[in-house]
C-alpha atoms as a PDB file:
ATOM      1  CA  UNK A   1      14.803 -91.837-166.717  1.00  0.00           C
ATOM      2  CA  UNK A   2      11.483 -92.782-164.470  1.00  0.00           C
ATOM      3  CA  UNK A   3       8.697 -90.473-164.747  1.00  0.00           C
ATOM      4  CA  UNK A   4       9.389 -88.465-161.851  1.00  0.00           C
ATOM      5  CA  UNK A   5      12.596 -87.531-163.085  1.00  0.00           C
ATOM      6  CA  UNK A   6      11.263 -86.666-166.609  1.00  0.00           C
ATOM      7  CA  UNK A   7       8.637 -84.767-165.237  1.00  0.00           C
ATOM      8  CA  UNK A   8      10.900 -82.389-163.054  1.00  0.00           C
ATOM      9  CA  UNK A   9      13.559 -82.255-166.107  1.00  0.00           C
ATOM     10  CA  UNK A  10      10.332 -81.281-168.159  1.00  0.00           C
ATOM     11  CA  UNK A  11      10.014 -78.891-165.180  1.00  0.00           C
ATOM     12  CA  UNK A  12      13.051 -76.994-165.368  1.00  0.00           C
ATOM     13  CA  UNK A  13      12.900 -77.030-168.960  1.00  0.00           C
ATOM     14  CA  UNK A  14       9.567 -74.707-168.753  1.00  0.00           C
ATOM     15  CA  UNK A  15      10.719 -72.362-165.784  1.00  0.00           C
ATOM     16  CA  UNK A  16      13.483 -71.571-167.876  1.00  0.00           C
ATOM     17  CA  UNK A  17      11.525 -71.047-170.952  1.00  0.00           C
ATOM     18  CA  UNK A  18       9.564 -68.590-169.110  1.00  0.00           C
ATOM     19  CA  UNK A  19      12.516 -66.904-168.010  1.00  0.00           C
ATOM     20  CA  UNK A  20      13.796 -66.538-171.130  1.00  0.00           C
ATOM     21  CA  UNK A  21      10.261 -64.899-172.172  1.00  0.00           C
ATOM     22  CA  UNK A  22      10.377 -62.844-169.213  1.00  0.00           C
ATOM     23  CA  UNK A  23      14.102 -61.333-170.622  1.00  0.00           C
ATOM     24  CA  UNK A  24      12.844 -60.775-174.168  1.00  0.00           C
ATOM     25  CA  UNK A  25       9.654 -58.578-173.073  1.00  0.00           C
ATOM     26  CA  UNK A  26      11.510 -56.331-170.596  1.00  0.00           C
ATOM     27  CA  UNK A  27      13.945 -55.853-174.268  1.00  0.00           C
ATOM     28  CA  UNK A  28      10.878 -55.551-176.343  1.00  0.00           C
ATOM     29  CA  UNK A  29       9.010 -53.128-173.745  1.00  0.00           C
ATOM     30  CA  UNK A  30      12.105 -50.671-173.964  1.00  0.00           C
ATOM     31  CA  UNK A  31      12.504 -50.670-177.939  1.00  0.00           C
ATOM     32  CA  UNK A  32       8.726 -50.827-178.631  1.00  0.00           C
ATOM     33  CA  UNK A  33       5.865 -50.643-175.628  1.00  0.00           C
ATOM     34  CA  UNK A  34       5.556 -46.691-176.369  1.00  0.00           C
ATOM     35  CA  UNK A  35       4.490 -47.612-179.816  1.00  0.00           C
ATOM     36  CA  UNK A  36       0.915 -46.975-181.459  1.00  0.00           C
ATOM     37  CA  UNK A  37      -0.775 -50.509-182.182  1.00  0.00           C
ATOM     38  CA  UNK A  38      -0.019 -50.383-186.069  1.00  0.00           C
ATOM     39  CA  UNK A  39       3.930 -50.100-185.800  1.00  0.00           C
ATOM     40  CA  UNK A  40       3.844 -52.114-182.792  1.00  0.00           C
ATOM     41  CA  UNK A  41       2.069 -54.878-184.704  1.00  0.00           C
ATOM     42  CA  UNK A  42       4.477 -53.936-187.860  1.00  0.00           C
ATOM     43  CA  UNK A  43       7.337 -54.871-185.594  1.00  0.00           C
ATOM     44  CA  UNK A  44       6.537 -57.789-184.211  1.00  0.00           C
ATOM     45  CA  UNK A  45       5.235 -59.457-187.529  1.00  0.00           C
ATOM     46  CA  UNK A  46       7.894 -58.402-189.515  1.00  0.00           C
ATOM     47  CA  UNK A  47      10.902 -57.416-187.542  1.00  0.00           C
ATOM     48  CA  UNK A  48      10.933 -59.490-184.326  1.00  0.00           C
ATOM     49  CA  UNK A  49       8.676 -62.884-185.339  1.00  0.00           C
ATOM     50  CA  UNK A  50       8.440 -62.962-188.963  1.00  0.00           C
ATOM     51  CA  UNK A  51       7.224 -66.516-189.963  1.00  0.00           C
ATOM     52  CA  UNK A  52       6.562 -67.205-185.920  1.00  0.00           C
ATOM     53  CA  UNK A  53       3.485 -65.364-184.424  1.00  0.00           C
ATOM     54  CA  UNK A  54       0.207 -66.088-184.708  1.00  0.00           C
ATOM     55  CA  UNK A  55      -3.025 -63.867-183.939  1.00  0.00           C
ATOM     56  CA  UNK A  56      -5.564 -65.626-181.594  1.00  0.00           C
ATOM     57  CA  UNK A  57      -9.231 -64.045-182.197  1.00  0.00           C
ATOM     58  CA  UNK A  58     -12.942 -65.699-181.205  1.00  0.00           C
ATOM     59  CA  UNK A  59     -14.004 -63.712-184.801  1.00  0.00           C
ATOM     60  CA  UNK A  60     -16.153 -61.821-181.301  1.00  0.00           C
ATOM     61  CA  UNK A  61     -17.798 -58.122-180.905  1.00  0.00           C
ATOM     62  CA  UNK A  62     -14.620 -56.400-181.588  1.00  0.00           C
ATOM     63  CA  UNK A  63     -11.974 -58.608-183.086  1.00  0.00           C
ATOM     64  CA  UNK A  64     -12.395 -56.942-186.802  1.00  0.00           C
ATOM     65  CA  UNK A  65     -10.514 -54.226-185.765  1.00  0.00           C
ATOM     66  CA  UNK A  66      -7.131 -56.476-184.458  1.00  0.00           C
ATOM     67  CA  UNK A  67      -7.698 -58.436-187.251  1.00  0.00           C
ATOM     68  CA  UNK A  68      -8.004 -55.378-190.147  1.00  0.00           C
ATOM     69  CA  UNK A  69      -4.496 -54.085-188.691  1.00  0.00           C
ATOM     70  CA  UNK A  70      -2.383 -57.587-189.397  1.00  0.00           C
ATOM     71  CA  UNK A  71      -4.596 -57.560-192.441  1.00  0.00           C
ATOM     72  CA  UNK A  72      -3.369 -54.454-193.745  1.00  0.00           C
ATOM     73  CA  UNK A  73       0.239 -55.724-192.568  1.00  0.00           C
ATOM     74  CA  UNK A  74       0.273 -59.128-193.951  1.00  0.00           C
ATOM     75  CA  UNK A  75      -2.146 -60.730-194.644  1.00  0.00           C
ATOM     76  CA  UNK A  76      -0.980 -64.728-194.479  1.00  0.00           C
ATOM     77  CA  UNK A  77      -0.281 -64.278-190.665  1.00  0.00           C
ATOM     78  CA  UNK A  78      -2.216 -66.758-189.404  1.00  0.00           C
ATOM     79  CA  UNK A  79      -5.251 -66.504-187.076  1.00  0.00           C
ATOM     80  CA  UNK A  80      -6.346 -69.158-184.444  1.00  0.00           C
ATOM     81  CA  UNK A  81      -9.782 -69.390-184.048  1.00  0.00           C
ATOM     82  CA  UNK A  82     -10.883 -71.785-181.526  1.00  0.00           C
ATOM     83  CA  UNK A  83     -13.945 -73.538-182.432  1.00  0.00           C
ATOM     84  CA  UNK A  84     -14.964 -74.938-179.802  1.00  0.00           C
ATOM     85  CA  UNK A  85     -18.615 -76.681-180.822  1.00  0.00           C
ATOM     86  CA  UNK A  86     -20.343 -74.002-178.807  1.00  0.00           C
ATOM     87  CA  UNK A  87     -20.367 -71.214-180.783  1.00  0.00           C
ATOM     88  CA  UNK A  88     -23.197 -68.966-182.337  1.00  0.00           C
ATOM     89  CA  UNK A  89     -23.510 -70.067-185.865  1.00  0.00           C
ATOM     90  CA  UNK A  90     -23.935 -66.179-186.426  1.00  0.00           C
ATOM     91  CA  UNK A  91     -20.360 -66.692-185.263  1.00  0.00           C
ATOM     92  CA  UNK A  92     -18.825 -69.071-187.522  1.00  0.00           C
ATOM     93  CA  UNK A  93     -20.722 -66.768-190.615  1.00  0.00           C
ATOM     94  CA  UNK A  94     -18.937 -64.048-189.391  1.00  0.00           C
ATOM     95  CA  UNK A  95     -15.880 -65.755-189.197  1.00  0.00           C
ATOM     96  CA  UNK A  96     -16.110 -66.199-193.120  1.00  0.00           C
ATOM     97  CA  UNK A  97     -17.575 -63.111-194.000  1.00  0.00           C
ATOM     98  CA  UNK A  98     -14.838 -61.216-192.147  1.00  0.00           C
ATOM     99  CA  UNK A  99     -12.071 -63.465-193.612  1.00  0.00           C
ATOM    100  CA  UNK A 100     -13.062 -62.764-196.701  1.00  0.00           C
ATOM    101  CA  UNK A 101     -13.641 -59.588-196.593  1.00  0.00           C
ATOM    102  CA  UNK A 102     -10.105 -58.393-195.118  1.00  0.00           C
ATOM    103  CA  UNK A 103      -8.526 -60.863-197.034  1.00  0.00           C
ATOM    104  CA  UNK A 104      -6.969 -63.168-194.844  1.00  0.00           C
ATOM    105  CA  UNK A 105      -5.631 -66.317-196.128  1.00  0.00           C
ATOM    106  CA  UNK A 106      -4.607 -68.337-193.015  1.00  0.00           C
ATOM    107  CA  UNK A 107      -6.850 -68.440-190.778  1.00  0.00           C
ATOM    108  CA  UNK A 108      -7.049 -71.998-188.905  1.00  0.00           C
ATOM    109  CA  UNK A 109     -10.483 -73.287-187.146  1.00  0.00           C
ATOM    110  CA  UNK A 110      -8.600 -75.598-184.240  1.00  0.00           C
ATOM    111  CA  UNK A 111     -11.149 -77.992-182.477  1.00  0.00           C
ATOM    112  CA  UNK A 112     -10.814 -80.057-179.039  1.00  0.00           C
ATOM    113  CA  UNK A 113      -9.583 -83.399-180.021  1.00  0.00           C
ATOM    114  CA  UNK A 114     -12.987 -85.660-180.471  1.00  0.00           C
ATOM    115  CA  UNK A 115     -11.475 -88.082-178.148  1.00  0.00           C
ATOM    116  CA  UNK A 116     -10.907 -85.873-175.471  1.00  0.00           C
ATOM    117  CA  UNK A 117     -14.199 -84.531-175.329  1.00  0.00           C
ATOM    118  CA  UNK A 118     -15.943 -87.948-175.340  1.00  0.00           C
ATOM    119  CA  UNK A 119     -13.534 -88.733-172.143  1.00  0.00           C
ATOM    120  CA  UNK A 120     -14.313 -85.391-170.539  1.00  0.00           C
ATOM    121  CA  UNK A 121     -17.628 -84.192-171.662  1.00  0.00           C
ATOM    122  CA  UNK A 122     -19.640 -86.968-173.442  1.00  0.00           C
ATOM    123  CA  UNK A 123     -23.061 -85.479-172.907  1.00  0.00           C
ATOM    124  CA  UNK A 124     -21.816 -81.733-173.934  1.00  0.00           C
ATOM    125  CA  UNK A 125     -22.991 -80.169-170.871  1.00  0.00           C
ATOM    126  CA  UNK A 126     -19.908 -79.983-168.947  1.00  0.00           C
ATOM    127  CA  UNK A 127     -19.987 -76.106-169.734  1.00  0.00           C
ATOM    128  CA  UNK A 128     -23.154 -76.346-167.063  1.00  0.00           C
ATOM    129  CA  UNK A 129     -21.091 -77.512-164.090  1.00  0.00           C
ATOM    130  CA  UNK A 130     -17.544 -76.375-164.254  1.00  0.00           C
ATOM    131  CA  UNK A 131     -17.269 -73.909-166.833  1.00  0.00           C
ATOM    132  CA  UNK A 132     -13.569 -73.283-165.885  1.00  0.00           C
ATOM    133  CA  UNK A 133     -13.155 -77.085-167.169  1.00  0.00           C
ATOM    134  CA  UNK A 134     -15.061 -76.882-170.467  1.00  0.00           C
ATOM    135  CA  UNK A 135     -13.180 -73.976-170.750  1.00  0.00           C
ATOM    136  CA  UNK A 136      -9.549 -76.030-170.361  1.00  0.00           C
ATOM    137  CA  UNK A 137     -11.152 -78.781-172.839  1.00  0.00           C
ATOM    138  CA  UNK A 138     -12.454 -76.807-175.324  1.00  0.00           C
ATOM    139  CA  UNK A 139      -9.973 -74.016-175.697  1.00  0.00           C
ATOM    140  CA  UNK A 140      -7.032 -73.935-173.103  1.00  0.00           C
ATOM    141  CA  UNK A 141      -5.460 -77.489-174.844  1.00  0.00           C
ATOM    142  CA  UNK A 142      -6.494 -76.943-178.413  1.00  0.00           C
ATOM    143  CA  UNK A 143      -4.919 -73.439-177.837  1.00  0.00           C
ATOM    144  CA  UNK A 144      -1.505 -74.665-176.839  1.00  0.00           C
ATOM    145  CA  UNK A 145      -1.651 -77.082-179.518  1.00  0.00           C
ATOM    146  CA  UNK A 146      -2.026 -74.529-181.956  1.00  0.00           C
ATOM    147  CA  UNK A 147       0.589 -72.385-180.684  1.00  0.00           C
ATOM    148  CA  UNK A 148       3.274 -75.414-181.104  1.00  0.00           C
ATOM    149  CA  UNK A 149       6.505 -73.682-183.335  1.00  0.00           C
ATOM    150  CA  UNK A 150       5.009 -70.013-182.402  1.00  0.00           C
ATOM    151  CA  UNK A 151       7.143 -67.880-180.255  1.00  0.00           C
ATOM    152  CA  UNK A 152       4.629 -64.891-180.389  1.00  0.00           C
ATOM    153  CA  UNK A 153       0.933 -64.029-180.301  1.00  0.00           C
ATOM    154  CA  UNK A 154      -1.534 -61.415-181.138  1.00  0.00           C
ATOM    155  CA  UNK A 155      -4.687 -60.691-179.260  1.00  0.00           C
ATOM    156  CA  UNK A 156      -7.136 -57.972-179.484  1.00  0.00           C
ATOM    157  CA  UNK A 157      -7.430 -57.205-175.529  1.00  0.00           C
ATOM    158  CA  UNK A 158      -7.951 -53.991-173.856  1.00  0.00           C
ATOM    159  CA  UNK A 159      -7.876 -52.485-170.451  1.00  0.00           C
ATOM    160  CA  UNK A 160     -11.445 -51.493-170.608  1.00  0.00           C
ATOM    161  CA  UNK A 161     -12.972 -54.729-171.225  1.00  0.00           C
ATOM    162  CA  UNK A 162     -12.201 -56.349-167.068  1.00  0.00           C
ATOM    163  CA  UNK A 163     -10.988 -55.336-164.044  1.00  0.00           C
ATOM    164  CA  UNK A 164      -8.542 -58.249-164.083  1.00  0.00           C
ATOM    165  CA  UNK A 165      -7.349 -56.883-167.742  1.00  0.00           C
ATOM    166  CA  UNK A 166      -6.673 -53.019-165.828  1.00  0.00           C
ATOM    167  CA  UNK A 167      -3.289 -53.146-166.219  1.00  0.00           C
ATOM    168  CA  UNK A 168      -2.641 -55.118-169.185  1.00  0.00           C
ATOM    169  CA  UNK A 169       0.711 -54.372-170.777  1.00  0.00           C
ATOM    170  CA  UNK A 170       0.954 -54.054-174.942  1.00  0.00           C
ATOM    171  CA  UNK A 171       4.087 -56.358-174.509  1.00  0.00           C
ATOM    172  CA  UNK A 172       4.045 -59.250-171.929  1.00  0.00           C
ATOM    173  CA  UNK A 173       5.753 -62.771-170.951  1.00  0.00           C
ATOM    174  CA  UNK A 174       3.011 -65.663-170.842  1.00  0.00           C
ATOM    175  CA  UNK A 175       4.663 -68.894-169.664  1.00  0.00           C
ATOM    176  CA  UNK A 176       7.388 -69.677-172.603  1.00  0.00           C
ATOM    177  CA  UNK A 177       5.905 -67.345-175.395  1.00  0.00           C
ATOM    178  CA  UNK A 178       5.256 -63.574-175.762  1.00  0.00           C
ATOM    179  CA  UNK A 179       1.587 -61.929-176.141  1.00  0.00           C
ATOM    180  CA  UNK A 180       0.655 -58.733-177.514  1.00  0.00           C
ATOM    181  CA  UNK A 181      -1.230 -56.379-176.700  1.00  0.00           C
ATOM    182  CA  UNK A 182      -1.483 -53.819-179.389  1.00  0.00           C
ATOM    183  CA  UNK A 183      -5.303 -52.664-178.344  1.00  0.00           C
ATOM    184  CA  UNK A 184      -4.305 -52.511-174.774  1.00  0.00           C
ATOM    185  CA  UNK A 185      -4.911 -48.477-174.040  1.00  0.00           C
ATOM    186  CA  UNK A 186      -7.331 -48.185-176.915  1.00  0.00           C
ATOM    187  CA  UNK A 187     -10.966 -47.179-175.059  1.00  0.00           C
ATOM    188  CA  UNK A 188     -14.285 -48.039-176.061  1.00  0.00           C
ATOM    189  CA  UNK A 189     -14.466 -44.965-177.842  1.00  0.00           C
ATOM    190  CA  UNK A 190     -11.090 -44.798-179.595  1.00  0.00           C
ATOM    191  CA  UNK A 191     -12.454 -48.857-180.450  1.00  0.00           C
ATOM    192  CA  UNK A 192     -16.001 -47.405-182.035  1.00  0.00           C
ATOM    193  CA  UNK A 193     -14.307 -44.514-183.915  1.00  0.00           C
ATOM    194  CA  UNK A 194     -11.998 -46.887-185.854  1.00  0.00           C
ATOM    195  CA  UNK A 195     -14.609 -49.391-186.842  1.00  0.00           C
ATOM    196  CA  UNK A 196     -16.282 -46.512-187.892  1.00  0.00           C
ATOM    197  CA  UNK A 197     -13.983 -44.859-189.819  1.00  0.00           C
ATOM    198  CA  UNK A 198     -12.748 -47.925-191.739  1.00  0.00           C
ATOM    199  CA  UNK A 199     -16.420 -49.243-192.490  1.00  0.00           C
ATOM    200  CA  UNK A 200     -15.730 -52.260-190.412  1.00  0.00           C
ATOM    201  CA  UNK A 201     -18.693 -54.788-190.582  1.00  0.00           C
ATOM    202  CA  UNK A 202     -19.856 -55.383-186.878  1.00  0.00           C
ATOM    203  CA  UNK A 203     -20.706 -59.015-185.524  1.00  0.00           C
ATOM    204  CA  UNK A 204     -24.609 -59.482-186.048  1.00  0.00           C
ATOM    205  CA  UNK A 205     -25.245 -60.449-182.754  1.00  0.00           C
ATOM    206  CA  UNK A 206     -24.006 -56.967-180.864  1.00  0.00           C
ATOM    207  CA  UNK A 207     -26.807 -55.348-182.951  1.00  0.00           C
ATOM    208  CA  UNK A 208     -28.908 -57.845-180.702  1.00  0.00           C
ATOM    209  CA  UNK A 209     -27.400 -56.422-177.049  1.00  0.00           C
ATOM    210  CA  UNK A 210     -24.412 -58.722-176.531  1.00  0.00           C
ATOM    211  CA  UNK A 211     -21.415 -56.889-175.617  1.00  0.00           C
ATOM    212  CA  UNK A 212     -18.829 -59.599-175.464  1.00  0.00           C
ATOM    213  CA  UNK A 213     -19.874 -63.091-178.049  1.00  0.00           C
ATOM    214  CA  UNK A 214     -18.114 -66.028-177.545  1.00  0.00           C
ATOM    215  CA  UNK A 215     -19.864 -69.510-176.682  1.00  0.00           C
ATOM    216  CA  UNK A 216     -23.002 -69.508-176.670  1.00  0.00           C
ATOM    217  CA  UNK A 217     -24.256 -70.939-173.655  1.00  0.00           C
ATOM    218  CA  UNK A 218     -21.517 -68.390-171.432  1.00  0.00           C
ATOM    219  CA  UNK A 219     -23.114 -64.858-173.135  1.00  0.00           C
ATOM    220  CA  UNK A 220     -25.561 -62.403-171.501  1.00  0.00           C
ATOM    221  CA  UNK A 221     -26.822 -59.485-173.447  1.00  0.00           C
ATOM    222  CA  UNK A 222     -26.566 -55.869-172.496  1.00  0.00           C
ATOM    223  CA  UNK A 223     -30.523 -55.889-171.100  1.00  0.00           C
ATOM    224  CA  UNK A 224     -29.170 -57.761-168.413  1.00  0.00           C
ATOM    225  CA  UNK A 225     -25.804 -56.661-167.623  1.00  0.00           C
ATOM    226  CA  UNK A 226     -23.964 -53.292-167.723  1.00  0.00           C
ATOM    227  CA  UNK A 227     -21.366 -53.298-170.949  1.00  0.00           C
ATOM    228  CA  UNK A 228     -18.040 -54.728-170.020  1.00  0.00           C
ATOM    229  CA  UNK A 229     -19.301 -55.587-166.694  1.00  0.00           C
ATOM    230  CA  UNK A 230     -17.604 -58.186-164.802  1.00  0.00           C
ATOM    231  CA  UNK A 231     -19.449 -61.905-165.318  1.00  0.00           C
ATOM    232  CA  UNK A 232     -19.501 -62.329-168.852  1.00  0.00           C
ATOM    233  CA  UNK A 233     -20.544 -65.617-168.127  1.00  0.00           C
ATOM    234  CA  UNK A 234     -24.029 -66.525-167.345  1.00  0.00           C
ATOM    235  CA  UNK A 235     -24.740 -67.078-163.622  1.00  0.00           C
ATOM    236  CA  UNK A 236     -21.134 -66.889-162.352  1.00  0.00           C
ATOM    237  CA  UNK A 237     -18.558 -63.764-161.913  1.00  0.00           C
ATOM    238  CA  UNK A 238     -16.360 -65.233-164.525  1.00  0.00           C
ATOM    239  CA  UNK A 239     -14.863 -63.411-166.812  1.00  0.00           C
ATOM    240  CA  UNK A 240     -11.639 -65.106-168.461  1.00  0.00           C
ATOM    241  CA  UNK A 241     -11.708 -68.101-170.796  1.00  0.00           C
ATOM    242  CA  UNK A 242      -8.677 -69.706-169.531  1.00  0.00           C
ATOM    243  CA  UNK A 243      -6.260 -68.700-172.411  1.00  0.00           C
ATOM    244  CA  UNK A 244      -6.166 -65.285-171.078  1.00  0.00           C
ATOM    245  CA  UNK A 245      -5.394 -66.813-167.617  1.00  0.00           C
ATOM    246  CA  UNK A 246      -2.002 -68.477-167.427  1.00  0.00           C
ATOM    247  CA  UNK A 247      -0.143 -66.130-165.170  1.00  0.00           C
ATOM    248  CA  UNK A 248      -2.722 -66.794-162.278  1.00  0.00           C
ATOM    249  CA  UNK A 249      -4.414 -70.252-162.738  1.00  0.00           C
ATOM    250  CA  UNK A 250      -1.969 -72.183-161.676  1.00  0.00           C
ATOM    251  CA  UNK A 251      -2.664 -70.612-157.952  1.00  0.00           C
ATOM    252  CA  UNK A 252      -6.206 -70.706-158.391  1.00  0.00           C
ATOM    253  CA  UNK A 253      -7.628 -74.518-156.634  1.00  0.00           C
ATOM    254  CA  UNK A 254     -10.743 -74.259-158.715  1.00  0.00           C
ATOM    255  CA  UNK A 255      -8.581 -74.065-161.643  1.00  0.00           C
ATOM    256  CA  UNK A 256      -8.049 -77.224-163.647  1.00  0.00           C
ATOM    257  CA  UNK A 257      -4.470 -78.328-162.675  1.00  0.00           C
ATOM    258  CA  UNK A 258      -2.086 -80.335-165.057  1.00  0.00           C
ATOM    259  CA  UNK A 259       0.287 -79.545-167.864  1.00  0.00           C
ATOM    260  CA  UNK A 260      -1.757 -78.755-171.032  1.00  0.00           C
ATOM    261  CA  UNK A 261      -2.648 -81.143-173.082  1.00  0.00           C
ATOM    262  CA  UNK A 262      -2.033 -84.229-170.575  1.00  0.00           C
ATOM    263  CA  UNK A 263      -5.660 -85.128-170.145  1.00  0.00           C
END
């Protein structure tokens, strides 16, 4: 088989992957997308994926909460952090503090591969001009990676936090695999009762004005932004990662094209 022909086999192979996906949500939406996040999550961890879903969480301003729910579920699901070598160090302390502290006992720290970012972004400053790119590099592909045997995962996203995340559904079809949602119609204020209530500890850096923590050179603090604004990242009107983008980047021509993981 030349390469052509492999690649349009490997093709078809995907687009009906996808479908498949696209069936099992519209089954999973009737049985379960009423649900409250805690027998939603229930479900899908021990009914519908036991032993295949994953939770993916940047350990950010919020993700305790997400994560305190699987916790009190099971606690060996694992979590995928992506480190990507630009994060806070108050970041990576929370990480462990929080891990310990609910208990978790998988929780994976998945890096870009070393020689992919000396091909890519040697000096470290490709973040500077085309964040969409470090982005791919440092997330998108170690994501996918991670995800390899996973049919399923868990994310702590909510309607509030984007326009572009509006109409998020708690049950949806990303490419092959499903994501949920459980957090979707939670608001800010359902979000700051609950951390409340169960004495979550807070990332230390939201006590310093940053409303959304993720890398460090992509973060504004609230002094200089409205909370939840659009443009999380600094000087631009991005506000997606890339791993939240899949449905849409492949139509996008500032997008980086190319099957994951083929740099």
């Amino acid at each position: 088989m030349s390469d052509c022909e492999a690649a349009i086999a490997g093709g078809r192979a995907f687009a009906d992957a996808a479908d498949v996906a696209e069936t099992e949500v519209a089954r999973l939406q009737q049985r379960y997308g009423q649900l409250p996040a805690e027998p939603l999550l229930r479900a899908m961890i021990k009914n519908e994926f036991p032993g295949r879903v994953a939770v993916v969480s940047s350990f950010g301003a919020e993700s305790a909460l997400i994560l305190a729910l699987v916790a009190e579920i099971d606690p060996a699901t694992p979590v995928i952090f992506l480190d990507t070598g630009k994060h806070f160090s108050d970041t990576l302390s929370y990480r462990d503090r929080l891990t310990s502290y609910l208990g978790l006992t998988d929780v994976r720290s998945v890096q870009p591969l070393p020689a992919e970012v000396a091909a890519t972004d040697a000096n470290g400053r490709l973040w500077d001009r085309n964040a969409d790119a470090c982005c791919h590099l440092r997330k998108v592909v170690p994501l996918e990676r991670a995800l390899a045997g996973f049919e399923a995962w868990i994310t702590g996203r909510k309607r509030f936090q984007s326009g572009q995340r509006a109409d998020l559904d708690t049950i949806e079809a990303v490419d092959s695999r499903i994501k949920i949602n459980p957090l979707a119609k939670w608001s800010l204020a359902q979000v700051a009762s609950e951390f409340k209530a169960r004495g979550l500890p807070r990332h230390p850096l939201v006590a310093q004005g940053y409303p959304s923590i993720g890398c460090a050179r992509a973060r504004r603090k609230w002094q200089t932004m409205p909370r939840h604004a659009p443009g999380r990242w600094v000087g631009a009107d991005k506000t997606e990662c890339g791993i939240h983008r899949a449905k849409w980047a492949r139509s996008d021509p500032n997008w980086p094209q190319g099957p994951v993981g083929a740099e």
